[in-house]
C-alpha atoms as a PDB file:
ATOM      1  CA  UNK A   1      88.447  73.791 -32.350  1.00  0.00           C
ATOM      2  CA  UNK A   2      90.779  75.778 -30.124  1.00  0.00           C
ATOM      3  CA  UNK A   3      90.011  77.339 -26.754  1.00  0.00           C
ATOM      4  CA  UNK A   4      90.730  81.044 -26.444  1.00  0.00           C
ATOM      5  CA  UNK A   5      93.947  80.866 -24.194  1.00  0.00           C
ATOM      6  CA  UNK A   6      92.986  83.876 -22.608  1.00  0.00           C
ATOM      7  CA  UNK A   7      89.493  83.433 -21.641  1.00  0.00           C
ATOM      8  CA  UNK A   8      91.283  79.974 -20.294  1.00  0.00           C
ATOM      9  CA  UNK A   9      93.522  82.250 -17.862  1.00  0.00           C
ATOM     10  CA  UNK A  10      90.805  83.996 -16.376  1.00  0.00           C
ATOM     11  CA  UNK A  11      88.547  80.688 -15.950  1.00  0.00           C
ATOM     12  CA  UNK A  12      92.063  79.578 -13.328  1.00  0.00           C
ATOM     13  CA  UNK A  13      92.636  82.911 -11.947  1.00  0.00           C
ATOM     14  CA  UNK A  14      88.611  83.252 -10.605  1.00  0.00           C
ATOM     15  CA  UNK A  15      89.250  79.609  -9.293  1.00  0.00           C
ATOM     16  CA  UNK A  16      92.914  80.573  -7.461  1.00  0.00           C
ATOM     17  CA  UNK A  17      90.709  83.616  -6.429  1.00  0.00           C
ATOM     18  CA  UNK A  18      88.024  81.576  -4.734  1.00  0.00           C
ATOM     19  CA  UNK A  19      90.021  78.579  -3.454  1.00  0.00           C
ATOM     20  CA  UNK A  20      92.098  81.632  -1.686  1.00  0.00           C
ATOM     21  CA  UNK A  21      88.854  83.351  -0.110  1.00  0.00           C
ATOM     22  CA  UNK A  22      87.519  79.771   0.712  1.00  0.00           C
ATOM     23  CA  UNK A  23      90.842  79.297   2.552  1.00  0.00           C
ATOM     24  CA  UNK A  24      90.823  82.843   4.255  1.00  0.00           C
ATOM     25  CA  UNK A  25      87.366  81.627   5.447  1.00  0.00           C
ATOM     26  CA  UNK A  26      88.037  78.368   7.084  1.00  0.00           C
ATOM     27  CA  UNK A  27      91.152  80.272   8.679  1.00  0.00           C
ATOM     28  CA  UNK A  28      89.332  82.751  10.534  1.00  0.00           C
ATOM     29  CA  UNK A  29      86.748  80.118  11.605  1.00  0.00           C
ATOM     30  CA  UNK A  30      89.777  77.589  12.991  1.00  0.00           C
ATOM     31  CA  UNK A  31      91.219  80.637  15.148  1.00  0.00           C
ATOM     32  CA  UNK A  32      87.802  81.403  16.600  1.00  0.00           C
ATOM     33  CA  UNK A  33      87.896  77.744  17.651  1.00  0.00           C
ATOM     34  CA  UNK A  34      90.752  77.877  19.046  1.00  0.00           C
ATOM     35  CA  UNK A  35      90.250  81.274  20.865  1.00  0.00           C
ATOM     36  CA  UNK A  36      90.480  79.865  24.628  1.00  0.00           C
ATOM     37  CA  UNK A  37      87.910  79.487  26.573  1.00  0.00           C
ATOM     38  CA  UNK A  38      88.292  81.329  30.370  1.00  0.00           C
ATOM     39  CA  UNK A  39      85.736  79.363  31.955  1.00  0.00           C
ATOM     40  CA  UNK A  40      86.515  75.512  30.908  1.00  0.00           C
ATOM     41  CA  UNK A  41      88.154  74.504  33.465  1.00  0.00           C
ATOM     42  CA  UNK A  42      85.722  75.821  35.810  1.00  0.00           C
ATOM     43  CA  UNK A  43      83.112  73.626  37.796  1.00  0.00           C
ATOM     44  CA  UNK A  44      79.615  74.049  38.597  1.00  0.00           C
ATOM     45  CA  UNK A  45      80.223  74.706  42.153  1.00  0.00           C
ATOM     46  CA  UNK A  46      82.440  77.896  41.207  1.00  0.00           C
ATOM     47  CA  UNK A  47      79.884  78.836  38.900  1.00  0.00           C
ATOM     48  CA  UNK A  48      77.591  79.196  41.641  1.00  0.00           C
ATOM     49  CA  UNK A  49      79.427  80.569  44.099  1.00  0.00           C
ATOM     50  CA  UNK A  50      80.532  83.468  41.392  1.00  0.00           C
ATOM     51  CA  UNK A  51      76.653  83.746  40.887  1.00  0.00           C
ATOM     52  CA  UNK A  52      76.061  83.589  45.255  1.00  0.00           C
ATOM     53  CA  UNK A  53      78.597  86.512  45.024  1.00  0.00           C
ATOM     54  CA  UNK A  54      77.282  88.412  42.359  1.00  0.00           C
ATOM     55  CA  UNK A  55      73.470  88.307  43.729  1.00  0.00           C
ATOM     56  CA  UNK A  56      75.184  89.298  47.521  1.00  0.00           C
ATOM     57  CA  UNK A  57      76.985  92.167  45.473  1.00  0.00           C
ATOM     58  CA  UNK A  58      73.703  93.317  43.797  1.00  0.00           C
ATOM     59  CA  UNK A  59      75.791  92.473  40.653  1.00  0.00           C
ATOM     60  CA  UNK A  60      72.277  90.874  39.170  1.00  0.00           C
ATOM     61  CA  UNK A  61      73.349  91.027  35.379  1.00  0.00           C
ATOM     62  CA  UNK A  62      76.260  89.216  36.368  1.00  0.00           C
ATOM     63  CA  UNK A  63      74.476  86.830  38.553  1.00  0.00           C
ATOM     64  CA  UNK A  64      72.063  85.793  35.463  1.00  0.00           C
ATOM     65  CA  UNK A  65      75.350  85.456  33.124  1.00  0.00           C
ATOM     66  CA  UNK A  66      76.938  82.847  35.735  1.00  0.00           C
ATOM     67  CA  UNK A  67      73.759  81.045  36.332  1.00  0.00           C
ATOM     68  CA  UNK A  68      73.005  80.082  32.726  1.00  0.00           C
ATOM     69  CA  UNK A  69      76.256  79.306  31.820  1.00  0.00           C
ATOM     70  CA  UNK A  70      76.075  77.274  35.192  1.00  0.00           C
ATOM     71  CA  UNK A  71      72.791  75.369  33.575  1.00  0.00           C
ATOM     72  CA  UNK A  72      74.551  75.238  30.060  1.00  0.00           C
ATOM     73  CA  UNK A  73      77.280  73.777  30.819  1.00  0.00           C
ATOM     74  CA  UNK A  74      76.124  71.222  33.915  1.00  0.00           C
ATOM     75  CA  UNK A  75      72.353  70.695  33.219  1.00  0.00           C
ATOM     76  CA  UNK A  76      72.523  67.411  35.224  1.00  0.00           C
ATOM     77  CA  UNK A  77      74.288  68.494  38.198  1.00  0.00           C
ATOM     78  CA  UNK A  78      72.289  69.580  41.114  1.00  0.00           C
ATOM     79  CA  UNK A  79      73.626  73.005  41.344  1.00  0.00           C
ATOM     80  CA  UNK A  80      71.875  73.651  37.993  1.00  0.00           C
ATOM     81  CA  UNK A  81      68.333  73.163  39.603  1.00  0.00           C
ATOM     82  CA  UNK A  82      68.866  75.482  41.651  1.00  0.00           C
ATOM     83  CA  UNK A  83      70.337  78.125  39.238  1.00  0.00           C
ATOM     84  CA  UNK A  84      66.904  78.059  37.533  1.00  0.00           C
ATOM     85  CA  UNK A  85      65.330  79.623  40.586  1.00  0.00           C
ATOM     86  CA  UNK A  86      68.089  81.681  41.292  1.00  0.00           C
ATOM     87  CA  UNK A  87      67.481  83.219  37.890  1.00  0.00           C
ATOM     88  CA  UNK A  88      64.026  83.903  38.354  1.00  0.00           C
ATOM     89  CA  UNK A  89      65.376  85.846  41.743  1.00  0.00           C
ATOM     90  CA  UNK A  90      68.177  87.597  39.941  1.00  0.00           C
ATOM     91  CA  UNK A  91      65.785  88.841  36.957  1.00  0.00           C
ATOM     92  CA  UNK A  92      62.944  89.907  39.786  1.00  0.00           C
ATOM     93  CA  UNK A  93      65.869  92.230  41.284  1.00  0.00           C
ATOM     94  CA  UNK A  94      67.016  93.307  38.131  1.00  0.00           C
ATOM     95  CA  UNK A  95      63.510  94.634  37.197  1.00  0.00           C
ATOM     96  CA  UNK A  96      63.233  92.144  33.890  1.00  0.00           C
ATOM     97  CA  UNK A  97      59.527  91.530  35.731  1.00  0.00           C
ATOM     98  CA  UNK A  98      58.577  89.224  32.228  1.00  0.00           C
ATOM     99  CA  UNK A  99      61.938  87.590  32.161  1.00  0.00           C
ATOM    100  CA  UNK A 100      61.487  86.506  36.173  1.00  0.00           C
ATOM    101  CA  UNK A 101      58.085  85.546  35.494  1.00  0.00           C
ATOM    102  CA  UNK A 102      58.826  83.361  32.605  1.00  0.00           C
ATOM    103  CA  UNK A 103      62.148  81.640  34.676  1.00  0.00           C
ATOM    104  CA  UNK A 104      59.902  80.844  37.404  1.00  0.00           C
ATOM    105  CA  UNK A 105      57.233  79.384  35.469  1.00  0.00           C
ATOM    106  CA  UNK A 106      59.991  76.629  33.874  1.00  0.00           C
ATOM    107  CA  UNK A 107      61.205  75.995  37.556  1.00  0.00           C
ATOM    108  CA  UNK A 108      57.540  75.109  38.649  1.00  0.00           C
ATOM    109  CA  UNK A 109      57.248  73.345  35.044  1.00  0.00           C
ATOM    110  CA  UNK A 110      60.681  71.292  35.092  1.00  0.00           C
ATOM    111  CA  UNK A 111      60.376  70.797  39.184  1.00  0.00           C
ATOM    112  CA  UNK A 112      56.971  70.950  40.422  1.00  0.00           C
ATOM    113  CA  UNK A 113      57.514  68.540  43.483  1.00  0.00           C
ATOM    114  CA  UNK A 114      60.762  70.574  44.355  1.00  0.00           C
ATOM    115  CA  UNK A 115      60.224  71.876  48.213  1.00  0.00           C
ATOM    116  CA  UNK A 116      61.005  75.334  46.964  1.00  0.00           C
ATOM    117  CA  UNK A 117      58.690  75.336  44.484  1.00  0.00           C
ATOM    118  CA  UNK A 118      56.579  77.658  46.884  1.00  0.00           C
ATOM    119  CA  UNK A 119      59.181  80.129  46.565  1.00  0.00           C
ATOM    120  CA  UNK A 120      58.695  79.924  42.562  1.00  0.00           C
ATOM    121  CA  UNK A 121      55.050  81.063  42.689  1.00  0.00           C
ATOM    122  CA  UNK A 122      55.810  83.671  45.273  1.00  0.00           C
ATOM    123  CA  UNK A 123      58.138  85.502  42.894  1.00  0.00           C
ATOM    124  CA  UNK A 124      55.689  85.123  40.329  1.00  0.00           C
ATOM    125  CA  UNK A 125      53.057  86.707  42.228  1.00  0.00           C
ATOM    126  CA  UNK A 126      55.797  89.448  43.529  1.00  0.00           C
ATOM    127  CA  UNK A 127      57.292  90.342  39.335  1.00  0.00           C
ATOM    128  CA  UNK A 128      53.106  90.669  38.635  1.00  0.00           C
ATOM    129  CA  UNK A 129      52.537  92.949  41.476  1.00  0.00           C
ATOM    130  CA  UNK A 130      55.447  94.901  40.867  1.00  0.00           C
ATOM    131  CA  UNK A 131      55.027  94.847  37.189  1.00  0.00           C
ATOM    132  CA  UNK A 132      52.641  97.952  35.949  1.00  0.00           C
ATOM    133  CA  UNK A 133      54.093 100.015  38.224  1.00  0.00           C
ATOM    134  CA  UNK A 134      56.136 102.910  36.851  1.00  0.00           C
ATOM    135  CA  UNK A 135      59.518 104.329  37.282  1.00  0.00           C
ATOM    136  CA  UNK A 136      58.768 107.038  38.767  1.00  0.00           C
ATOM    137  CA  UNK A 137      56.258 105.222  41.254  1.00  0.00           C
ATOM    138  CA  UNK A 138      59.466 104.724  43.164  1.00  0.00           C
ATOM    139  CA  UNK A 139      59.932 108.235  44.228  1.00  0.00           C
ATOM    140  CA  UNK A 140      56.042 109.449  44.200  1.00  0.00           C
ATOM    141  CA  UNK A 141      53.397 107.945  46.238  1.00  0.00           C
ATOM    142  CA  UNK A 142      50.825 107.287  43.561  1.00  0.00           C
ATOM    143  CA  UNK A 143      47.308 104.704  43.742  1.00  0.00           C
ATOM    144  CA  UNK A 144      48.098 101.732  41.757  1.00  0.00           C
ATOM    145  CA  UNK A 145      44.817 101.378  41.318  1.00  0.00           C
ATOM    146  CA  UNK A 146      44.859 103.400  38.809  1.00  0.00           C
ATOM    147  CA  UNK A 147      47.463 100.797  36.865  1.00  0.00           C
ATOM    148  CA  UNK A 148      47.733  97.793  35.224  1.00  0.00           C
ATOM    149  CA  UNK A 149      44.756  95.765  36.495  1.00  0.00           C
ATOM    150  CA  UNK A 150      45.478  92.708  34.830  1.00  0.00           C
ATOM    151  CA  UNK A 151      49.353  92.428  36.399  1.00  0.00           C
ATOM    152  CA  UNK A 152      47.008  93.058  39.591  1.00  0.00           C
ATOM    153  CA  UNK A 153      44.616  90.226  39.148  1.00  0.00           C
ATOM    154  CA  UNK A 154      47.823  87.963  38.025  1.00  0.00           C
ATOM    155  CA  UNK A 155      49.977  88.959  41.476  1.00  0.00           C
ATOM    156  CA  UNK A 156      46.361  88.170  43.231  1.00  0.00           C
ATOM    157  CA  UNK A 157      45.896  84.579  41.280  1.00  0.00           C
ATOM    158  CA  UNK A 158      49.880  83.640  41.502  1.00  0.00           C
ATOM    159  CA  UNK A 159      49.571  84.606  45.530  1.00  0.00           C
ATOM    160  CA  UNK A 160      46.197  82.633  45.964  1.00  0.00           C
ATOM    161  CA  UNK A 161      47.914  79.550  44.295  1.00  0.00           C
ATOM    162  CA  UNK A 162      50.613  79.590  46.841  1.00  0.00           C
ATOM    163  CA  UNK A 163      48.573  79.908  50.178  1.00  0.00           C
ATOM    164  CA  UNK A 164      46.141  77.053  48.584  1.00  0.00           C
ATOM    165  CA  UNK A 165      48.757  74.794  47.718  1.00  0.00           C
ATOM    166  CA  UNK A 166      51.287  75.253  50.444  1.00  0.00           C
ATOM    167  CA  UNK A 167      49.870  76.746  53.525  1.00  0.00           C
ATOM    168  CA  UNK A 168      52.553  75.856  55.775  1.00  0.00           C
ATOM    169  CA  UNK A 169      55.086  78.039  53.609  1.00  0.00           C
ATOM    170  CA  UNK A 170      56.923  80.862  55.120  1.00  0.00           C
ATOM    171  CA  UNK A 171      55.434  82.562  52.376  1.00  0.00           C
ATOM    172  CA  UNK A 172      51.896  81.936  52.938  1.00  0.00           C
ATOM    173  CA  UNK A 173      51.470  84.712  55.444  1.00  0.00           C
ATOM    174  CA  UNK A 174      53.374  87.551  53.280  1.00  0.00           C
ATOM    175  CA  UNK A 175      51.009  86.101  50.521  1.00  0.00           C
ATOM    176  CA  UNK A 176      47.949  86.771  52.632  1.00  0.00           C
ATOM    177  CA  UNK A 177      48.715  89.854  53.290  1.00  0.00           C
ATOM    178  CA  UNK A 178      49.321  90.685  49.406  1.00  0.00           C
ATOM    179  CA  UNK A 179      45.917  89.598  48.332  1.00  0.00           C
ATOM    180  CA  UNK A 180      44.048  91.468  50.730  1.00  0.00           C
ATOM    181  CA  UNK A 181      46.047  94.523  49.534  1.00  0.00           C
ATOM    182  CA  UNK A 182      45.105  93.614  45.463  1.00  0.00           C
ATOM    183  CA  UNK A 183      41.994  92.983  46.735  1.00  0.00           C
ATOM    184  CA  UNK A 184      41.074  96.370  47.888  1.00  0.00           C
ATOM    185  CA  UNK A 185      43.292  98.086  44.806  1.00  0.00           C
ATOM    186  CA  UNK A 186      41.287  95.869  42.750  1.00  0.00           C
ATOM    187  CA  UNK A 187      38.212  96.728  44.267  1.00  0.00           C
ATOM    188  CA  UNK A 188      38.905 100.695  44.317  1.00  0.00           C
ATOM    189  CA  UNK A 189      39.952 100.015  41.000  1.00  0.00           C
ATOM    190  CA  UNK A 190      35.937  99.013  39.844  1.00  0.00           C
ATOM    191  CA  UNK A 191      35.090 101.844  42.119  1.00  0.00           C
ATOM    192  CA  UNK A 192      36.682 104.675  40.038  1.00  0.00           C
ATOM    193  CA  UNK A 193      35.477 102.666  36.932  1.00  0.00           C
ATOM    194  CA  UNK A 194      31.716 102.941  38.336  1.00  0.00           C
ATOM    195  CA  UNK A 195      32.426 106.518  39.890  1.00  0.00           C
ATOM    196  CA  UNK A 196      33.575 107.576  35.888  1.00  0.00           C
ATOM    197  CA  UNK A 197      30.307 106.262  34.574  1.00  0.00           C
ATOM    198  CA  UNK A 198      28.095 108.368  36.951  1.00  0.00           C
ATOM    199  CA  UNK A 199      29.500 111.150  36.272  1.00  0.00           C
ATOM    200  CA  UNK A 200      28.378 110.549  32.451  1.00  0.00           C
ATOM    201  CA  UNK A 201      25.015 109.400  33.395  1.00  0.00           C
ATOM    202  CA  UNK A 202      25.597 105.793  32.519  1.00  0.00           C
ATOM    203  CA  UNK A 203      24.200 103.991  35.119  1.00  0.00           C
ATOM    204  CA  UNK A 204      23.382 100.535  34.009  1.00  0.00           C
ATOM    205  CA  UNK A 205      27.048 100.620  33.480  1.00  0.00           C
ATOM    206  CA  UNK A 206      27.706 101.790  36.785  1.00  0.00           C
ATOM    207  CA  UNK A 207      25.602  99.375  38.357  1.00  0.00           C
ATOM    208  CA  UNK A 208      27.144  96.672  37.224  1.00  0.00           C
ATOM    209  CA  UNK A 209      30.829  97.560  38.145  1.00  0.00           C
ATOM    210  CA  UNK A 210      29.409  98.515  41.782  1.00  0.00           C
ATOM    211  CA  UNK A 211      27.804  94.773  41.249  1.00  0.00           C
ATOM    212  CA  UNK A 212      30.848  93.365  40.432  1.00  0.00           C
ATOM    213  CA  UNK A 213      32.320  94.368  43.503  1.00  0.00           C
ATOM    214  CA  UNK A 214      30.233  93.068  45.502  1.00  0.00           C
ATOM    215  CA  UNK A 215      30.392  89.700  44.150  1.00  0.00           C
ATOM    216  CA  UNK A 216      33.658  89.894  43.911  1.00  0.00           C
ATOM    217  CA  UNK A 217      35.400  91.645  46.538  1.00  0.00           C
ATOM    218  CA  UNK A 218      32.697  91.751  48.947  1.00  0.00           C
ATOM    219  CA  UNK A 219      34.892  92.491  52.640  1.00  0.00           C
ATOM    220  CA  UNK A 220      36.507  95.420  51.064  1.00  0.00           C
ATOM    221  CA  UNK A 221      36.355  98.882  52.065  1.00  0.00           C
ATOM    222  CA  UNK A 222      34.817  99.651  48.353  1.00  0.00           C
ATOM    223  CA  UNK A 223      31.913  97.191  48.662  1.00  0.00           C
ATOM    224  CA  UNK A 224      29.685  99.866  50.910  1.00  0.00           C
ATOM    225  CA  UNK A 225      30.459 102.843  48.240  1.00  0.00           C
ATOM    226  CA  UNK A 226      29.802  99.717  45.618  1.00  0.00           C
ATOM    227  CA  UNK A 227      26.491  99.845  47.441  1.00  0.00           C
ATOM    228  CA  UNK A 228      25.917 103.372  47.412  1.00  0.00           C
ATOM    229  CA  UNK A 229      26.732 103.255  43.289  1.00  0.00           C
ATOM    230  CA  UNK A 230      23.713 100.891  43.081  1.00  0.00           C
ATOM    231  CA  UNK A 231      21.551 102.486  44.945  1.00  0.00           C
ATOM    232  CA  UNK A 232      21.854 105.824  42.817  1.00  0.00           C
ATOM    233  CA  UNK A 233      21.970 103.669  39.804  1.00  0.00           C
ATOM    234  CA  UNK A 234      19.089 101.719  40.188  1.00  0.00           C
ATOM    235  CA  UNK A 235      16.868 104.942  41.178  1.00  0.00           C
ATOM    236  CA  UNK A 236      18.052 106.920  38.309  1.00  0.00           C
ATOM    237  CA  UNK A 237      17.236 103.933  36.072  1.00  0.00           C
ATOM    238  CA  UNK A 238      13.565 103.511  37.939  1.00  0.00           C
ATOM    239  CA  UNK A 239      14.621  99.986  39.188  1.00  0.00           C
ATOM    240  CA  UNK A 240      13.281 101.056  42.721  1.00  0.00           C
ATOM    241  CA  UNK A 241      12.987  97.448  43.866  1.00  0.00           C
ATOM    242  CA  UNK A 242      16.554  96.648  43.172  1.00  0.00           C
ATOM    243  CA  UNK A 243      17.055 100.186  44.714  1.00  0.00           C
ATOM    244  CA  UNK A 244      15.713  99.278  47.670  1.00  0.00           C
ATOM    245  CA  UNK A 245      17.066  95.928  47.735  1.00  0.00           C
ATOM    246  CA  UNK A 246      20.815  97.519  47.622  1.00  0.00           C
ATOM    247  CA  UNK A 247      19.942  99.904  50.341  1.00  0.00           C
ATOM    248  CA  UNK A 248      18.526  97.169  52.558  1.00  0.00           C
ATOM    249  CA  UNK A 249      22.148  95.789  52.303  1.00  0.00           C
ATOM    250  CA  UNK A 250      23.251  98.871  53.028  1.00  0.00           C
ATOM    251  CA  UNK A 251      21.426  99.130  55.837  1.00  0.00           C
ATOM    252  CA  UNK A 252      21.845  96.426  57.464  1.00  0.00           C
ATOM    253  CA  UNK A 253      25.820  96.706  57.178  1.00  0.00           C
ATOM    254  CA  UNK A 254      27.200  99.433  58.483  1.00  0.00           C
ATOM    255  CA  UNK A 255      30.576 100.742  58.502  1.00  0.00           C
ATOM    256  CA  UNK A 256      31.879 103.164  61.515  1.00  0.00           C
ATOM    257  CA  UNK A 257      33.642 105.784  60.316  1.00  0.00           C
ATOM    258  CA  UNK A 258      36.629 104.961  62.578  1.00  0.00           C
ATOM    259  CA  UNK A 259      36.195 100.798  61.122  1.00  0.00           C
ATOM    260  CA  UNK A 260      36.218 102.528  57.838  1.00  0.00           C
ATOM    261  CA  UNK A 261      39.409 104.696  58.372  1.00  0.00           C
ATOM    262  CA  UNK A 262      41.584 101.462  60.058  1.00  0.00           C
ATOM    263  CA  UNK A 263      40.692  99.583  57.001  1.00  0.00           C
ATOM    264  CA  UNK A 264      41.730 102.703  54.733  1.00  0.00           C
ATOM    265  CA  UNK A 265      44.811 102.619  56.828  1.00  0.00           C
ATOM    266  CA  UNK A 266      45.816  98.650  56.042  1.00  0.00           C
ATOM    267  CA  UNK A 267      46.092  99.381  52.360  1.00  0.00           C
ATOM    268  CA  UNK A 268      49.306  99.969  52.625  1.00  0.00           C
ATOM    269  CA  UNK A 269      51.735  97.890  50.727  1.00  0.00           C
ATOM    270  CA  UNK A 270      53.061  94.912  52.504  1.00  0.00           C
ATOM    271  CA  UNK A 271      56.569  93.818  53.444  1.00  0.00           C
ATOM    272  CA  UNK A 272      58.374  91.373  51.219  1.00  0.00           C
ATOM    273  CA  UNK A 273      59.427  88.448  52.401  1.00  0.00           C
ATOM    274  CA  UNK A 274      63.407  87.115  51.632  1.00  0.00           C
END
């Protein structure tokens, strides 16, 4: 039996065809390997010193570019330990908040004995308490209270960890100050929470946020209105003897109005430590 010549010519030409795109193929990949690389001869020390001048520059995007490539390409030199916290640093100025979070949390992972690991939870707790706040928070004084509790209670945690752990940081004190700051935010924060639920009536609901604070954040301006909630609570809700067991708190705690307006007056946001 004989083979149809021409169906035999077109079996060869699709072959030629493919063996020619096949060859097109690998000829575009070898010149992308051979496309030269501008930063192979370069060391980790230049790396880092491109990244220094970058961060100095306020460059950060191309402070984060040099600094991985720094850890990609010398992940055993020492240079590359500290990229990873200069990374965390360069994505906390660059406002990537999640990205500086998550950097920090592999330096204090991959190093946790490192003497700047302090410095690690510090930025944490500064990309949390900066994280929540708006854009336009940076032109318009506004009550953060009224954010993101949970990046609140995070900055608060992250900051607590650092003065336990390492209370002979420079950071501690910056730290302290911080938490007594999300402390009262967090605090005023339960307040307008309990302050909403009066106004509807709800007052077993607003008792318990006005409890809350007092467990919680008891030295804070809030905790006497916190008292205050109770009391009203408990009387609309004919609890008289836990009533009078809030006011008897209340009582014997008083606030000065000029104690209460100092305190009012150190909730402003603290200074940032380099």
């Amino acid at each position: 039996m004989f083979n149809n010549p021409h169906l035999i010519d077109s079996q060869f030409m699709m072959r030629i065809f493919s063996v020619l795109i096949l060859s097109l193929f690998l000829l575009a990949c070898s010149d992308d390997d051979v496309k030269e690389d501008p930063y192979a001869d370069w060391t980790a020390q230049e790396f880092y010193d491109e990244a220094t001048d970058a961060l100095d520059a306020g460059e950060f995007e191309k402070a984060i570019t040099n600094l991985e490539n720094l850890e990609a390409r010398f992940p055993f030199n020492p240079y590359a330990r500290q990229a990873q916290l200069d990374i965390a640093y360069a994505y906390y100025k660059f406002d990537e908040p999640e990205s500086a979070i998550s950097a920090a949390d592999r330096f204090i992972r991959l190093n946790p004995r490192d003497p700047h690991v302090d410095y690690a939870w510090y930025l944490k707790g500064l990309a949390d308490y900066n994280r929540g706040v708006g854009f336009l928070d940076s032109f318009f004084t506004r009550d953060i209270s009224l954010h993101d509790n949970k990046s609140m209670q995070q900055a608060l945690s992250n900051f607590s960890t650092l003065v336990e752990r390492y209370p002979q940081s420079r950071y501690a004190a910056n730290s302290y100050q911080h938490m007594i700051f999300l402390r009262n935010k967090l605090a005023k924060a339960e307040l307008h929470a309990a302050n909403y639920y009066m106004k509807r009536k709800a007052w077993l609901a607003a008792a318990r946020r006005g409890q809350y604070i007092i467990e919680n954040y008891p030295t804070t301006p809030a905790s006497r209105e916190a008292l205050e909630v109770m009391v009203k609570s408990y009387t609309e809700l004919g609890l008289s003897d836990l009533a009078a067991d809030a006011q008897s708190v209340l009582d014997k705690n008083p606030l000065p109005e000029e104690q209460l307006a100092v305190a009012d007056d150190s909730l402003d946001s603290p200074e940032i430590s380099d």
